[in-house]
Protein backbone atom coordinates (compact mmCIF):
# COMPACT_ATOMS: atom_id res chain seq x y z
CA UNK A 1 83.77 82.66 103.40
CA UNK A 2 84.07 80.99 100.28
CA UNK A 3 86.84 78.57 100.62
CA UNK A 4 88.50 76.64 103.45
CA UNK A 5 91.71 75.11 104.28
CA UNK A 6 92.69 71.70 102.54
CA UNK A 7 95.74 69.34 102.23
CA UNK A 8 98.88 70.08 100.30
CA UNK A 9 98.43 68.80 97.01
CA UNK A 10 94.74 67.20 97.58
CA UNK A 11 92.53 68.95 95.44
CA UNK A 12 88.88 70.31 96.59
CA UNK A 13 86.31 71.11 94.66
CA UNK A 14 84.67 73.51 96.99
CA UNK A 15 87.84 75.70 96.25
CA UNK A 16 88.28 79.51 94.58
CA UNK A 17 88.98 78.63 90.83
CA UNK A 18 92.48 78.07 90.09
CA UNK A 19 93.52 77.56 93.66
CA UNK A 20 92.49 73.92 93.74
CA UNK A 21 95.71 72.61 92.56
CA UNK A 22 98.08 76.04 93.70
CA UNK A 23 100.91 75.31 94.53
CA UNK A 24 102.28 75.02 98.21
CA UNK A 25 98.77 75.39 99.52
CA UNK A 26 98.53 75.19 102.85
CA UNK A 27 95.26 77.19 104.18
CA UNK A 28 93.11 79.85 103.99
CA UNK A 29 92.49 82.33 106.78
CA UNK A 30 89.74 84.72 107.22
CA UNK A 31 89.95 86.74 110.57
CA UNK A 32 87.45 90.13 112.20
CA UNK A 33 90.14 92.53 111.91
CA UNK A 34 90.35 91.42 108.26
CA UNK A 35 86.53 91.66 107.38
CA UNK A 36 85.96 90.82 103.86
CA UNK A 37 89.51 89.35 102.83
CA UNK A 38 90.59 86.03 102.63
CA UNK A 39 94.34 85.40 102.90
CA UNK A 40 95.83 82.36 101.10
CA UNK A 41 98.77 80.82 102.66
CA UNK A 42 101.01 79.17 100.14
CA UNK A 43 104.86 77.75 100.51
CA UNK A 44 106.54 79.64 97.52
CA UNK A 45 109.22 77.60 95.62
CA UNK A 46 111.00 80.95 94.42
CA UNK A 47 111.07 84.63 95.93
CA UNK A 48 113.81 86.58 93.30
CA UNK A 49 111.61 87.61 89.91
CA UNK A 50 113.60 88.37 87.22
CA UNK A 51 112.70 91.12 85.07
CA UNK A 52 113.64 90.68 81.30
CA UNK A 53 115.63 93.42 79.91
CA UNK A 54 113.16 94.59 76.99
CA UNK A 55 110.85 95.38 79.69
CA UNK A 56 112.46 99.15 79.92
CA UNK A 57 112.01 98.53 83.36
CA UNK A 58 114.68 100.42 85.33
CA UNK A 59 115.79 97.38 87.55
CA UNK A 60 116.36 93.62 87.28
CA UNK A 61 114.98 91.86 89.93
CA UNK A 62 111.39 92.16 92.17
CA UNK A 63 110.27 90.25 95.69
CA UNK A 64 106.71 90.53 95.91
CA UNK A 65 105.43 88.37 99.29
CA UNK A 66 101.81 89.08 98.32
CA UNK A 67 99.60 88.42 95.40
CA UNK A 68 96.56 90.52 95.29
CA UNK A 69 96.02 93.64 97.43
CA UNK A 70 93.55 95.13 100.34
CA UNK A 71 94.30 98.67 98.80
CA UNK A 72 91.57 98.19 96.17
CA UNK A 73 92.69 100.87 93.72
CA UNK A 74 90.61 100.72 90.88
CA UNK A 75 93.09 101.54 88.48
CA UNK A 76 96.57 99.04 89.76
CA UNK A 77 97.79 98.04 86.72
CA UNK A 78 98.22 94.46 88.70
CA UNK A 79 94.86 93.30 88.70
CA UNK A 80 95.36 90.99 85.68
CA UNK A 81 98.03 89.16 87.27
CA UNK A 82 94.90 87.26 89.38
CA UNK A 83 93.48 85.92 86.75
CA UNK A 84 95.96 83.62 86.39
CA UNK A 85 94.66 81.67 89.74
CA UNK A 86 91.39 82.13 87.46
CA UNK A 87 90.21 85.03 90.19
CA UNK A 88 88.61 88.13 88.97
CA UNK A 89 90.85 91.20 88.52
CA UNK A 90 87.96 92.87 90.22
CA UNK A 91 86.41 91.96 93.79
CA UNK A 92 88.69 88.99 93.85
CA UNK A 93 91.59 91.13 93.47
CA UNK A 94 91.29 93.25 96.64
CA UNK A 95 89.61 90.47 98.26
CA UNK A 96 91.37 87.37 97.98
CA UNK A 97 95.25 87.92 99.13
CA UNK A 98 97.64 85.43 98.53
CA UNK A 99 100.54 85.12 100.65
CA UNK A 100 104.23 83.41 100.60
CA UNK A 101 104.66 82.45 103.92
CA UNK A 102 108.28 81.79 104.14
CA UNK A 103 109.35 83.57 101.42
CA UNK A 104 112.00 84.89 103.41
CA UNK A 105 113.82 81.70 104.17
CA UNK A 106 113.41 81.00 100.00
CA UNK A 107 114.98 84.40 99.75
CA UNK A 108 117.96 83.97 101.65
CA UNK A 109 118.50 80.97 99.90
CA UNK A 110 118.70 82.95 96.66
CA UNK A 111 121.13 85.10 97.79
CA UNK A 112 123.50 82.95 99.10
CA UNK A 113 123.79 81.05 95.47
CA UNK A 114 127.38 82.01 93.97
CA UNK A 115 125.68 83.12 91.20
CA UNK A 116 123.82 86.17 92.67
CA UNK A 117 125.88 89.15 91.81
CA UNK A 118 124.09 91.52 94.15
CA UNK A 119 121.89 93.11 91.82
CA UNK A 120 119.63 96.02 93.29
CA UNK A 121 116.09 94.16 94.38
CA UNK A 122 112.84 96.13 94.28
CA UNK A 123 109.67 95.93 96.30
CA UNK A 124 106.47 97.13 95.84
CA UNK A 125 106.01 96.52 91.95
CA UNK A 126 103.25 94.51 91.42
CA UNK A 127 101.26 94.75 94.75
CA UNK A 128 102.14 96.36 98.08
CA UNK A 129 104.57 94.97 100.45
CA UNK A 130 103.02 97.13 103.42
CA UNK A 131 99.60 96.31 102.22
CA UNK A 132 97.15 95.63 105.51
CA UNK A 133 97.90 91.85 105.50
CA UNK A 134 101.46 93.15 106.60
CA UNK A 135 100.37 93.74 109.80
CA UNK A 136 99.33 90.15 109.89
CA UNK A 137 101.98 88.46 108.23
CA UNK A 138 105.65 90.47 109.02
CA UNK A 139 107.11 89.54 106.35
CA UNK A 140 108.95 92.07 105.79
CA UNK A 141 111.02 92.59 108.53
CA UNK A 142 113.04 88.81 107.77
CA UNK A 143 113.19 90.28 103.62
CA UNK A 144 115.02 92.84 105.01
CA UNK A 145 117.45 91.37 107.10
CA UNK A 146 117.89 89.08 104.21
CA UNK A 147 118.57 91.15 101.63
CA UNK A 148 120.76 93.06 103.72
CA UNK A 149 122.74 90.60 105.24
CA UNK A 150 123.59 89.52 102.18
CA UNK A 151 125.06 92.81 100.78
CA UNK A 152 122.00 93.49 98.48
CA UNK A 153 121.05 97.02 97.53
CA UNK A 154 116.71 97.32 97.53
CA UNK A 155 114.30 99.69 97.38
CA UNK A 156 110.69 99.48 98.29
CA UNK A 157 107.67 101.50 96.49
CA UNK A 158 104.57 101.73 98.74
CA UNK A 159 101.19 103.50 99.46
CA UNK A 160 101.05 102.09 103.34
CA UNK A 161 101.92 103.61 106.89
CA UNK A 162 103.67 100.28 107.96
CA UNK A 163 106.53 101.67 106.31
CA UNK A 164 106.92 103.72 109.52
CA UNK A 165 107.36 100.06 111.87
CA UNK A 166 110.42 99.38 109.98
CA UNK A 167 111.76 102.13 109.50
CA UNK A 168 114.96 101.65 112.69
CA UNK A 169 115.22 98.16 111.04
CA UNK A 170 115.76 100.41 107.66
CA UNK A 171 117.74 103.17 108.75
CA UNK A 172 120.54 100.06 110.58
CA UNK A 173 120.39 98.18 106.70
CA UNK A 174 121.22 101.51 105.13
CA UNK A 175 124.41 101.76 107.04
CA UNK A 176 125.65 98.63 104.87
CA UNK A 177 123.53 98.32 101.64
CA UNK A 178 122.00 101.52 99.94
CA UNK A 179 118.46 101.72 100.24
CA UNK A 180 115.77 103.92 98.93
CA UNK A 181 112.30 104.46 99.68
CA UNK A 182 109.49 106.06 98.13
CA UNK A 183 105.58 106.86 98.61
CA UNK A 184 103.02 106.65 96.15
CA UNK A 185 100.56 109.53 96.29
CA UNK A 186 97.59 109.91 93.75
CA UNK A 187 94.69 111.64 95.22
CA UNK A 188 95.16 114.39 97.78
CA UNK A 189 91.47 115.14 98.62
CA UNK A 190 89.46 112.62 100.94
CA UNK A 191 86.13 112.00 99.87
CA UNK A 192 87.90 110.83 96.02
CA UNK A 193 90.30 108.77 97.74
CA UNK A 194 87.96 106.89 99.92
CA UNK A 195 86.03 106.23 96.43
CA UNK A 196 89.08 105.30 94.20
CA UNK A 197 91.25 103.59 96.44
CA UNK A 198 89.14 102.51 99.63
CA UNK A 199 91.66 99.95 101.22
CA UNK A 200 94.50 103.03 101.49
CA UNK A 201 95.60 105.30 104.26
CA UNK A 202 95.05 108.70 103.92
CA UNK A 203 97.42 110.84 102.37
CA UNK A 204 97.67 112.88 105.37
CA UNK A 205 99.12 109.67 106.76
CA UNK A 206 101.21 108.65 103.66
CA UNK A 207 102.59 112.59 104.09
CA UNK A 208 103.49 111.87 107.87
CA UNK A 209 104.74 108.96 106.78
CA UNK A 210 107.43 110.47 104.46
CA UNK A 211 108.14 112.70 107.13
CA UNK A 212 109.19 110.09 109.17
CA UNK A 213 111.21 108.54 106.69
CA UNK A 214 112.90 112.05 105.87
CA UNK A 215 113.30 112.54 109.50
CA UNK A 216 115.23 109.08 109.70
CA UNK A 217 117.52 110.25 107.33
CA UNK A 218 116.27 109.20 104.21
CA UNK A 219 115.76 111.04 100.44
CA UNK A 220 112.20 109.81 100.10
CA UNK A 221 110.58 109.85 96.18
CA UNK A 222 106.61 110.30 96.16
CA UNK A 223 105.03 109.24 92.99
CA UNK A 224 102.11 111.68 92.11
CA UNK A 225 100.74 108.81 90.25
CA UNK A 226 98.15 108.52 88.42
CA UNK A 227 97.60 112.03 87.57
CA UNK A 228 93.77 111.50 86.93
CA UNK A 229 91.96 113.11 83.52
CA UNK A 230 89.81 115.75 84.76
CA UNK A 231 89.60 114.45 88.34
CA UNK A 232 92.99 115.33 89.88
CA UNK A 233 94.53 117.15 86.60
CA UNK A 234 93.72 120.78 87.29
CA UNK A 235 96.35 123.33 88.52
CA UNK A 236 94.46 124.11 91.72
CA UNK A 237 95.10 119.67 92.21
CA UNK A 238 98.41 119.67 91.58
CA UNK A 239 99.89 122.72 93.17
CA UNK A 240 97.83 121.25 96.81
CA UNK A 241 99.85 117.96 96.18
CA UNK A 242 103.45 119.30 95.48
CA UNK A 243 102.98 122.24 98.01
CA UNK A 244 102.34 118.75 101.00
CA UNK A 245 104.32 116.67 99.33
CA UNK A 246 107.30 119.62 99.98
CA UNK A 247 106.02 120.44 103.47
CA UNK A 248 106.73 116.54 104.40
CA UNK A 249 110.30 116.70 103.38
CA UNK A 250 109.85 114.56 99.77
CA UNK A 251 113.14 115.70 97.56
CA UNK A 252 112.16 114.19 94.62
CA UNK A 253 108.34 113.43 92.79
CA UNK A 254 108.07 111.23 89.70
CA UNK A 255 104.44 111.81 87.87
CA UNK A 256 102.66 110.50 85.14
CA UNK A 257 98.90 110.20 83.90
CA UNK A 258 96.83 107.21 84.29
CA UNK A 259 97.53 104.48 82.55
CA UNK A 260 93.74 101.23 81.92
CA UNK A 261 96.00 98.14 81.50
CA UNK A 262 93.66 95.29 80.64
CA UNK A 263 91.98 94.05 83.76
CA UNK A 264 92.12 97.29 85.45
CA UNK A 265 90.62 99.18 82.56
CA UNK A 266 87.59 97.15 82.91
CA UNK A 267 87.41 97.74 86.75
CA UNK A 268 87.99 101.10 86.77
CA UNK A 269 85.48 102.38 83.52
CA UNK A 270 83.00 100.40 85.66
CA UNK A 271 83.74 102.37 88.90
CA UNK A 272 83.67 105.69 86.29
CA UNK A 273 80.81 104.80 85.27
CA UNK A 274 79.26 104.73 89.00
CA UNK A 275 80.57 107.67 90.40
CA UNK A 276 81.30 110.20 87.54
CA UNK A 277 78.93 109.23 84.31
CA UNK A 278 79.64 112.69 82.90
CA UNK A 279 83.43 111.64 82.66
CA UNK A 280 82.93 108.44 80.50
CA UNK A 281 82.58 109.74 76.91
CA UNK A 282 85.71 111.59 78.00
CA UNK A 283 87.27 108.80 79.22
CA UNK A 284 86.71 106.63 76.48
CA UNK A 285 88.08 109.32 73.62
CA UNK A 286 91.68 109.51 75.59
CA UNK A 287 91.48 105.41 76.34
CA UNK A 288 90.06 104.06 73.36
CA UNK A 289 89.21 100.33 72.42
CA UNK A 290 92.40 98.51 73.93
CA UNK A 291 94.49 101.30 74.57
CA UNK A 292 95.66 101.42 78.19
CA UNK A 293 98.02 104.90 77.76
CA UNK A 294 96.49 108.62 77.54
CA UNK A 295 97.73 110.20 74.23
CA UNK A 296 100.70 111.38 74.15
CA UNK A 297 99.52 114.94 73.28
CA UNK A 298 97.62 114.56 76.59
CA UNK A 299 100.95 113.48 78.42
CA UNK A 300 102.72 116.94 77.12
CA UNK A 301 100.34 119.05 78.12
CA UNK A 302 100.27 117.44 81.52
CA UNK A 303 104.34 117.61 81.79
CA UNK A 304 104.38 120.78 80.64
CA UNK A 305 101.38 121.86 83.65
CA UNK A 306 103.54 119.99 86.49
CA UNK A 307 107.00 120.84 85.51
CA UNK A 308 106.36 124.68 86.61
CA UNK A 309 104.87 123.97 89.58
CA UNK A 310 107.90 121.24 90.37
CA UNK A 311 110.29 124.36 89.98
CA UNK A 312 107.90 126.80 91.86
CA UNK A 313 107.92 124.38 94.75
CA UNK A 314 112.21 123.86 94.88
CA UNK A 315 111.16 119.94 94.00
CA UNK A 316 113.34 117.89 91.83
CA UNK A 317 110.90 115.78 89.44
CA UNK A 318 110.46 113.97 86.44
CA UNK A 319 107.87 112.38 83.98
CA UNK A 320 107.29 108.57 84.31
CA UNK A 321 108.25 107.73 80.91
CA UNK A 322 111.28 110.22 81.30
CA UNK A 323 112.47 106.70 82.79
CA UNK A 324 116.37 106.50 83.84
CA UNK A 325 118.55 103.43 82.81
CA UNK A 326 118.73 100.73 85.26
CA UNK A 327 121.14 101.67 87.68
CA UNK A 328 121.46 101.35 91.66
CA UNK A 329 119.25 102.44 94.26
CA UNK A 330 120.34 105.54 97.08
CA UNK A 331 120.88 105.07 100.41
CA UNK A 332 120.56 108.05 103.55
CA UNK A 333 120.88 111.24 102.84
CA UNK A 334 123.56 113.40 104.53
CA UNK A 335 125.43 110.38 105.28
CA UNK A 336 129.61 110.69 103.79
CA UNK A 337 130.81 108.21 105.75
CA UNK A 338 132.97 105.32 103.14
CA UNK A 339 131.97 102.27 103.41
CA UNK A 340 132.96 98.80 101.69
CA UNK A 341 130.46 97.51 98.89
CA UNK A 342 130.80 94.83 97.11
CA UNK A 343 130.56 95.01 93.36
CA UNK A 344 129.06 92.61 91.07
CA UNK A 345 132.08 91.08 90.04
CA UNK A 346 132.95 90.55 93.69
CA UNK A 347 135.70 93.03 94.34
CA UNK A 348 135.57 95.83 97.20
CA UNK A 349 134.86 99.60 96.09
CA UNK A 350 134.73 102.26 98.41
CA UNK A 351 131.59 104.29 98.17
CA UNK A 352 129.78 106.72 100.54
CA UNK A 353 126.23 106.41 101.66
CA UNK A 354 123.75 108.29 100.09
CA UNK A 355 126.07 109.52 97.18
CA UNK A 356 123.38 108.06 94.24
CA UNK A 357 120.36 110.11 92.97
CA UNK A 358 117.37 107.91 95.57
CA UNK A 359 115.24 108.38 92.43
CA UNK A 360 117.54 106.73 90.08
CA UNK A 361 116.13 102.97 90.60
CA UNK A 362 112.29 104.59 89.34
């Protein structure tokens, strides 16, 4: 353990870097069940992130409760976020979690401001919500409730099973705000998994996880993402991961090829460089210097190998940067039952449940 628990606002100097002086420290916590991860407890003073408009990001607002992630994949574009608590976006990364304790009650402060106009919230965009500290921590559960109690639309983006604990709480908040969910699904065969993304379930268990969410009622979106360069690219790859990804009830798949944001590019050229040496030269022609997106000739040829197979399979489906405008998230499927929402500028509208495309929000 390299850091123990001190006093709010007393700074240590046998501390991480960076988290001497964090704000609304209150301890760290390292447990057996949680062998090799260090969770940082912290009071957060804010839980709504806004997301600025020229980000072409198709929504406006984010809750993330945790601040690194046990997942360890390689390639999340989030590792650089870390080193702003001066932590590596390596080891320290998927190591060293940081998490808002009561950023739930913050939360439901937010939404109860007369200024919040009900925008849809999304989950799971900078690390995972169900993430293995979850299990730990239920946070979620209270976001939830608070978001729906308040009449706020959300959808949450995830690569863990713990979806599957809330998913009753889920289904009940779907009868009065629209919710959508979707899985994220890169690598389909075991032994690359367990090497690219360690701290992950299974996708076996991600795919029985969507088919608990589809059985619950819901339109579930699986992001075959990142659509690895000669590691996951090939026809044989991608026509195993539609043809489960259809067998466990997905309706929609949103794909796109790998993309070496700083931080991650470094972590993940070093894992290349360990595992598949004969990939690097490769590697480094389609990623080049600071480039952190494959060329777009490589992105056609890749949307025009998936888009085939997305029709052969009956699966609706689109290209990452085929990106939607913002617009609201979908609710249950096979649900036509009106209910009241209320709009943005406060009024009632009568809309069923489940009318809006649940890939819309992505």
């Amino acid at each position: 353990m390299r850091w123990q628990g001190q006093e709010l606002g007393v700074a240590d100097a046998a501390a991480l870097p960076g988290l001497e002086h964090l704000d609304g420290l209150v301890r760290s916590v390292t447990t057996p069940d949680f062998a090799g991860v260090t969770f940082h407890e912290v009071m957060a003073k804010s839980a709504l992130n806004h997301v600025p408009s020229a980000s072409a990001m198709p929504f406006d607002w984010t809750v993330n409760p945790y601040r690194g992630c046990s997942h360890a994949c390689t390639y999340c574009f989030a590792r650089s976020t870390h080193e702003y608590l001066d932590l590596d976006a390596g080891r320290d990364f998927d190591s060293q979690v940081v998490v808002k304790i009561n950023v739930a009650e913050v939360l439901r402060r937010e939404l109860a401001r007369g200024t919040w106009r009900r925008d849809p919230v999304m989950l799971g965009t900078n690390t995972d919500p169900y993430q293995r500290a979850e299990g730990r921590y239920r946070l979620m559960p209270d976001i939830i409730s608070a978001l729906t109690e308040s009449g706020t639309p959300f959808s949450i983006l995830t690569k863990g099973t713990l979806l599957r604990r809330d998913l009753p709480l889920l289904t009940q908040a779907a009868t009065q705000v629209e919710v959508s969910l979707a899985m994220s699904i890169a690598v389909f065969d075991d032994t690359l998994q367990k090497a690219i993304e360690p701290g992950t379930p299974t996708a076996t268990a991600r795919l029985e996880t969507v088919r608990a969410a589809t059985d619950a009622g819901f339109r579930v979106t699986v992001f075959l993402m990142p659509i690895l360069p000669h590691l996951t690219d090939s026809i044989a790859s991608i026509d195993d991961a539609l043809t489960r990804i259809k067998a466990a009830g997905a309706t929609r798949v949103v794909f796109g090829a790998l993309h070496l944001r700083p931080g991650a590019k470094q972590w993940f050229m070093r894992w290349l460089h360990e595992q598949h040496p004969e990939l690097v030269s490769s590697y480094l022609g389609l990623y080049p210097g600071a480039s952190a997106y494959a060329p777009k000739p490589y992105r056609s040829w890749l949307a025009k190998r998936v888009r085939p197979l997305l029709r052969a399979h009956g699966l609706d489906g689109r290209a990452e940067e085929d990106a939607p405008p913002r617009a609201p998230v979908a609710g249950l499927a096979g649900r036509s039952t009106p209910r009241i929402v209320t709009t943005s500028r406060g009024r009632a509208a009568r809309r069923p449940v489940g009318g809006a495309d649940p890939a819309r929000l992505f």
